[in-house]
Protein backbone atom coordinates (compact mmCIF):
# COMPACT_ATOMS: atom_id res chain seq x y z
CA UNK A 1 -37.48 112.08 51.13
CA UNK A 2 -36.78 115.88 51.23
CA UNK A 3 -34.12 117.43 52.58
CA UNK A 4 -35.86 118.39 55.49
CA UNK A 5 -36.56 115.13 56.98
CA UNK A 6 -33.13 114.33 55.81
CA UNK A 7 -31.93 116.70 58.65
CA UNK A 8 -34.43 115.87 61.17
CA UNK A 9 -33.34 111.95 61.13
CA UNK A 10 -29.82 113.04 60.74
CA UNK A 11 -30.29 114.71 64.01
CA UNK A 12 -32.07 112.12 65.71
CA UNK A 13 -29.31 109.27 64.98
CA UNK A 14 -26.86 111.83 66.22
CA UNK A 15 -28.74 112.25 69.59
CA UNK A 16 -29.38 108.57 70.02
CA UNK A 17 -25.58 107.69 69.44
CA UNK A 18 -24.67 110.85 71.81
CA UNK A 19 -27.00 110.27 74.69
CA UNK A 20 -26.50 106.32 74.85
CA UNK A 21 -22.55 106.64 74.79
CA UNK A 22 -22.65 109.63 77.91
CA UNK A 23 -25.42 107.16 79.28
CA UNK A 24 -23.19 104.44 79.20
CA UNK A 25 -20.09 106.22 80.34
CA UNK A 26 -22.84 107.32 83.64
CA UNK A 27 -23.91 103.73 84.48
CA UNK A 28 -20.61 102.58 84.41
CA UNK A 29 -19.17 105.14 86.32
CA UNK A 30 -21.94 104.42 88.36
CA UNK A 31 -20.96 101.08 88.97
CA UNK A 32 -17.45 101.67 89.63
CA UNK A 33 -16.30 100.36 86.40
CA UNK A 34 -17.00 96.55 88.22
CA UNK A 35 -15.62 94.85 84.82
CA UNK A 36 -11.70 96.34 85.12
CA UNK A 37 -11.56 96.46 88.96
CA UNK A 38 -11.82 92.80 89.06
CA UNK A 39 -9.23 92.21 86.30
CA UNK A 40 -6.79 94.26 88.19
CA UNK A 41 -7.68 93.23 91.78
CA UNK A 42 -4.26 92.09 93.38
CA UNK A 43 -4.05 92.11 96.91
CA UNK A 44 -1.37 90.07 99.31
CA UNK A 45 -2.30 89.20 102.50
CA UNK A 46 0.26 87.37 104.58
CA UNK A 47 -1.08 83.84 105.72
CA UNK A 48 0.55 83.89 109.20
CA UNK A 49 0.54 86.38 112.08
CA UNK A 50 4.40 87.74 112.69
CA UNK A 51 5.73 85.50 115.78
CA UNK A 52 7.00 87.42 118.93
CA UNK A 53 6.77 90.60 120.51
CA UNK A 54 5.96 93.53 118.38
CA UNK A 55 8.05 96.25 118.95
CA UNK A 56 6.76 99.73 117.18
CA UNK A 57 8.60 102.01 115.56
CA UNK A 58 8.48 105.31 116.85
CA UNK A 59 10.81 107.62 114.38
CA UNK A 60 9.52 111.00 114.22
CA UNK A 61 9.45 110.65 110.35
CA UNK A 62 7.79 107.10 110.60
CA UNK A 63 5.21 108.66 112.72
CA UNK A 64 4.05 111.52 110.55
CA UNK A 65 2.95 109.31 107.61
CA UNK A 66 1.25 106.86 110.02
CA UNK A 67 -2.45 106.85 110.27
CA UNK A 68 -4.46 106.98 113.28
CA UNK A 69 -5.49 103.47 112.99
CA UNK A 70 -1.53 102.16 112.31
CA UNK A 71 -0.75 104.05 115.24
CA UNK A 72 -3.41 102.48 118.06
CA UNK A 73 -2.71 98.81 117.12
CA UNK A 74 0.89 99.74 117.90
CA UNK A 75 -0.30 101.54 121.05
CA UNK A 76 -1.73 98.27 121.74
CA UNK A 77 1.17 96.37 121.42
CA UNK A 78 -0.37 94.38 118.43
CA UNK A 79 1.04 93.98 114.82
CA UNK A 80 -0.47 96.10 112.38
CA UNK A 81 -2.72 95.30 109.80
CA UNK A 82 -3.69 98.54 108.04
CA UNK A 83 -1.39 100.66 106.61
């Protein structure tokens, strides 16, 4: 084999190796990297409802880091579920 070809299958390999790794970095960014998320998926949800009447908190500094949504199921006089 001369040294030409040499360089021309040298290159190829190189290519292959390059494009399949960013291809594989794509598709699994793709896919939201399913294989981790699930090994790190820990959530706690509280079994019961709280008992009696919700009473909301309505400090000025509790307010400003509320969300919208916090903030109407207090309105509504329910216990929140969303942060």
């Amino acid at each position: 084999m001369n040294i030409g070809k040499r360089w021309v299958l040298t290159a190829v390999l190189a290519g292959s190796i390059a494009g399949g790794a960013l291809g594989g970095m794509l598709l699994g960014a793709a896919n939201g990297n399913a294989a981790s998320a699930a090994t790190t998926t820990t959530t706690s949800t509280p079994s019961a409802a709280p008992s009696g009447k919700f009473v909301p908190n309505e400090n000025a500094t509790h307010e400003a880091n509320e969300s919208a949504a916090r903030e109407a199921q207090e309105d509504a006089g329910q216990f929140p579920t969303v942060p």
